[in-house]
N, C-alpha and C. Protein backbone atom coordinates (compact mmCIF):
# COMPACT_ATOMS: atom_id res chain seq x y z
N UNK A 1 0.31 4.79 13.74
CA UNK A 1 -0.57 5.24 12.68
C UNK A 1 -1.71 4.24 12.51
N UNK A 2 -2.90 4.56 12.73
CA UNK A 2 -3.92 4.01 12.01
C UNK A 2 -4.25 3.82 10.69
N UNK A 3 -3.58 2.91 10.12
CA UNK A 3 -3.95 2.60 8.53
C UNK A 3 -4.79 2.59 7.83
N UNK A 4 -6.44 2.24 8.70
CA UNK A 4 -7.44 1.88 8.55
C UNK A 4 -7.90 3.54 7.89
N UNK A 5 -7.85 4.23 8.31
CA UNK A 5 -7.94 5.71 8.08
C UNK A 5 -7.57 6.18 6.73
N UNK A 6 -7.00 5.30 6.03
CA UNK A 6 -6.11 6.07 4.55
C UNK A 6 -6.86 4.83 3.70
N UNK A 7 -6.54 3.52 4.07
CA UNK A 7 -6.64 2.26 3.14
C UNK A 7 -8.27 1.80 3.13
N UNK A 8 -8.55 1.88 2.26
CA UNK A 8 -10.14 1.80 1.56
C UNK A 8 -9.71 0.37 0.50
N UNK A 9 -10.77 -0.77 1.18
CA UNK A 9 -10.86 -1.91 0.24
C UNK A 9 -13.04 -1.86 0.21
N UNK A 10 -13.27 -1.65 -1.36
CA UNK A 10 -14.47 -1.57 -1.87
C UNK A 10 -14.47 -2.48 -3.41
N UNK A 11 -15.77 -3.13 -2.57
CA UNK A 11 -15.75 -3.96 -4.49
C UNK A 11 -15.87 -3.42 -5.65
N UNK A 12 -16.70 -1.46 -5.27
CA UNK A 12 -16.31 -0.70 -6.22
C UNK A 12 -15.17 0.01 -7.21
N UNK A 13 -14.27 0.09 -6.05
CA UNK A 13 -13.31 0.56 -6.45
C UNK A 13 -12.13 -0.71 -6.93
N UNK A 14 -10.97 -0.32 -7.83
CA UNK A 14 -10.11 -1.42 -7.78
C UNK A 14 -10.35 -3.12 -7.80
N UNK A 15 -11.67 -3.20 -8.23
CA UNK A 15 -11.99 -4.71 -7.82
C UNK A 15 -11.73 -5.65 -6.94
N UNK A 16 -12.08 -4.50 -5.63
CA UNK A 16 -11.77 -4.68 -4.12
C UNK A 16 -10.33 -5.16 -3.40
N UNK A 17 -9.20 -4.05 -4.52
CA UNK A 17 -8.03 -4.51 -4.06
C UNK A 17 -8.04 -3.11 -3.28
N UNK A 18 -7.07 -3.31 -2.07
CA UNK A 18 -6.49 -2.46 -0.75
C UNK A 18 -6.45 -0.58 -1.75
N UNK A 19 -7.19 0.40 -1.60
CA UNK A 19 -6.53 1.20 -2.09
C UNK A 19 -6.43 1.99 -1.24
N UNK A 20 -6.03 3.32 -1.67
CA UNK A 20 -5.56 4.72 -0.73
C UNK A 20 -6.73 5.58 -0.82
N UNK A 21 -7.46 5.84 0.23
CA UNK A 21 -8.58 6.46 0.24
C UNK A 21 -8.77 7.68 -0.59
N UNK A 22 -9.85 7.52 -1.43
CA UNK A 22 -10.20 9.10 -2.21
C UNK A 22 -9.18 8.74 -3.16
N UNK A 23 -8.71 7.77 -4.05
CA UNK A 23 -7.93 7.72 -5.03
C UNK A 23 -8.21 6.17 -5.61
N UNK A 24 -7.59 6.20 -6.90
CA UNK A 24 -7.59 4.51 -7.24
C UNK A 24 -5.89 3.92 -7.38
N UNK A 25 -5.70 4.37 -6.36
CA UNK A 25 -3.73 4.06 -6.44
C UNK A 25 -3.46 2.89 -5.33
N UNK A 26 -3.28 2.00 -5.92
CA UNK A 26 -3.57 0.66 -5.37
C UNK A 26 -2.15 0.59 -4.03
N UNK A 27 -2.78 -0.40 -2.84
CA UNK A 27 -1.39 -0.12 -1.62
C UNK A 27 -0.38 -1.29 -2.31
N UNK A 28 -0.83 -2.18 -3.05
CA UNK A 28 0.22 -2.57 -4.16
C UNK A 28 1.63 -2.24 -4.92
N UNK A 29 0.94 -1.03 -5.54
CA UNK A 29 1.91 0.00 -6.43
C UNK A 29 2.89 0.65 -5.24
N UNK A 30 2.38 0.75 -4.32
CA UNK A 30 3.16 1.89 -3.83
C UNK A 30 4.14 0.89 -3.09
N UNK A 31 3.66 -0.52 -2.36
CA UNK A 31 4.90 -1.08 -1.94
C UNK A 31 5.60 -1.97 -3.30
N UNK A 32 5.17 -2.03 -4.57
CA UNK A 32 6.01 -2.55 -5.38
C UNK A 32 7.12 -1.22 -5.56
N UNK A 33 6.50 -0.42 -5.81
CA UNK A 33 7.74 0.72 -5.96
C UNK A 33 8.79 0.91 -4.83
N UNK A 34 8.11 0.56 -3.57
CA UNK A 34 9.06 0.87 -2.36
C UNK A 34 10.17 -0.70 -2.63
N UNK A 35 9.98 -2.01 -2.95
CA UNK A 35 10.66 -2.91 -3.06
C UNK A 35 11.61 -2.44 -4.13
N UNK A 36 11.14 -2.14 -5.41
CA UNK A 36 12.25 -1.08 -6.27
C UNK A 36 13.01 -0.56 -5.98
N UNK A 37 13.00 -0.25 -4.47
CA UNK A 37 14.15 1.31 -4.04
C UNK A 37 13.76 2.36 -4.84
N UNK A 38 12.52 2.69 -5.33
CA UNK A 38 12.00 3.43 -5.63
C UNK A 38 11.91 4.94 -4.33
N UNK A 39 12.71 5.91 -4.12
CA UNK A 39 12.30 6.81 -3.06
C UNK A 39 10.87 7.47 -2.87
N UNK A 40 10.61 7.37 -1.72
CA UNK A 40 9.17 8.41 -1.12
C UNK A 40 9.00 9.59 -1.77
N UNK A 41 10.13 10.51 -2.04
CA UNK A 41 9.86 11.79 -3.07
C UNK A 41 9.53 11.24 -4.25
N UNK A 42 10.11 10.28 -5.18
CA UNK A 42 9.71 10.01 -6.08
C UNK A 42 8.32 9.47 -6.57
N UNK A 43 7.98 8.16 -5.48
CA UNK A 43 6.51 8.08 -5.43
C UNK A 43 5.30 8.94 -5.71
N UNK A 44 5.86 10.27 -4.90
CA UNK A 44 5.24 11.39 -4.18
C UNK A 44 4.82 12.39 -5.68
N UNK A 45 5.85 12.25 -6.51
CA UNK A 45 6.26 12.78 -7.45
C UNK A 45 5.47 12.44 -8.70
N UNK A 46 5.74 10.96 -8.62
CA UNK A 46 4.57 10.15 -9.79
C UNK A 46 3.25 10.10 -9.60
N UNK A 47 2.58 10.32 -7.80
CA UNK A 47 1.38 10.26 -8.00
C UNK A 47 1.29 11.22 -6.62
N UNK A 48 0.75 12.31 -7.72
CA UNK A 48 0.17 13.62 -6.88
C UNK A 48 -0.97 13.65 -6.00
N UNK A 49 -1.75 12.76 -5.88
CA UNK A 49 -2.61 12.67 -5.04
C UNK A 49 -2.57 12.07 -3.66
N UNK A 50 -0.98 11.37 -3.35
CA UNK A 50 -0.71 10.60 -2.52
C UNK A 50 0.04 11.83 -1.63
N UNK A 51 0.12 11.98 -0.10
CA UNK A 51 0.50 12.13 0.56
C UNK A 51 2.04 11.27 1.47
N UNK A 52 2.67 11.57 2.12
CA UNK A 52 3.42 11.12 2.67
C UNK A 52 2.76 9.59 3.61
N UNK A 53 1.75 10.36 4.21
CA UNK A 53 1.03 9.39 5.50
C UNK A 53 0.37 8.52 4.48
N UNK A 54 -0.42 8.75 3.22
CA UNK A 54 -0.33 7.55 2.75
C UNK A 54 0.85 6.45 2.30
N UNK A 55 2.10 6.79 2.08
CA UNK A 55 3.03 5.61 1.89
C UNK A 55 3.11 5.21 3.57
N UNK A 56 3.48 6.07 4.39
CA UNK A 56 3.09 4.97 5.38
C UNK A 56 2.32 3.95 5.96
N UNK A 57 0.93 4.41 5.53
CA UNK A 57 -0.24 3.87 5.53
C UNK A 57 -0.16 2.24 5.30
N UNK A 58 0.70 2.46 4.01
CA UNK A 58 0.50 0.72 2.83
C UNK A 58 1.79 0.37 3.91
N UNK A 59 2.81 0.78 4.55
CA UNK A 59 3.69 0.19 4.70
C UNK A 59 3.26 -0.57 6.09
N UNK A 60 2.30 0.17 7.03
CA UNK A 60 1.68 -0.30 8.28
C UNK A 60 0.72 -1.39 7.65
N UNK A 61 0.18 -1.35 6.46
CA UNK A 61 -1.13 -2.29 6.05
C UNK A 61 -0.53 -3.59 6.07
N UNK A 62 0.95 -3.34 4.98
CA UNK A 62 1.43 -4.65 5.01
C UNK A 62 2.14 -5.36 5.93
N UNK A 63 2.63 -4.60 7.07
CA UNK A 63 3.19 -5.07 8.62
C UNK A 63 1.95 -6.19 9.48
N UNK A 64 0.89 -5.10 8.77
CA UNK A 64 -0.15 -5.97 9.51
C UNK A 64 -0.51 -7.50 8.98
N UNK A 65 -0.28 -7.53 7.63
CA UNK A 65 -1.00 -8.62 6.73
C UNK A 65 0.19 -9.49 7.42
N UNK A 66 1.56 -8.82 7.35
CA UNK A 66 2.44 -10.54 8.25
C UNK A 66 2.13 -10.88 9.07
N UNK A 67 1.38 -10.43 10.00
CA UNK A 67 1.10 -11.00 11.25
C UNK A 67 0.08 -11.69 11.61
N UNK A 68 -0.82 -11.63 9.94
CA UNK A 68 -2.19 -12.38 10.36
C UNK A 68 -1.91 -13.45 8.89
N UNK A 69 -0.71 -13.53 8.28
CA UNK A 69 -0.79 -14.67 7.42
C UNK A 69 0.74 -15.22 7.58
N UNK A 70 0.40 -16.83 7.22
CA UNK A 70 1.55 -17.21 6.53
C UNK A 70 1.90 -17.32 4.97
N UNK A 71 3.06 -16.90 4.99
CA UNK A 71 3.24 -17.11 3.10
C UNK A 71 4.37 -18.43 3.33
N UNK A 72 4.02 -19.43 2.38
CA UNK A 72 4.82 -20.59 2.44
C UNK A 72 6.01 -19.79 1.65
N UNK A 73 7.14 -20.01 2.06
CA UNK A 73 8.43 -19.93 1.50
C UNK A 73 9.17 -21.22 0.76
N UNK A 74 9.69 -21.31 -0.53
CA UNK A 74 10.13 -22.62 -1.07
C UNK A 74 11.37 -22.73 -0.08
N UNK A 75 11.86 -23.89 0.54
CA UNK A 75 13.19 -24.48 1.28
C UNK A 75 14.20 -24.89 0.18
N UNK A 76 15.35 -24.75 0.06
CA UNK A 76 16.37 -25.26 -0.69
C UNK A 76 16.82 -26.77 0.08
């Protein structure tokens, strides 16, 4: 899937956070809800404007962001 195709980052919109094209439903929300165990019907459910291929979309966006960052992890 081409992500690039769904995920729209504009300084207009969202105050240039990652959103879902043609909407202001941030790729945020949708993977905080997916960390919830929040289900895809349900998502789907809360925000009618989202498609299926958009939750995939955020889930390919953020596959991508690991691979081009590090996040420091605290060590015990």
């Amino acid at each position: 899937m081409n992500w690039r195709e769904r995920i729209l980052v504009s300084v207009e919109i969202c105050h240039g956070k990652p959103c879902i094209r043609g909407t202001r439903i941030m790729v945020s929300v949708i993977l905080d809800n997916l960390a919830d165990n929040v289900s895809e019907e349900t998502i789907l459910k809360n925000y009618p404007s989202l498609v299926r291929e958009d939750i995939r979309a955020a889930i390919c966006y953020a596959a991508e962001l690991t691979q081009e960052r590090f996040v420091s992890l605290k060590t015990e």
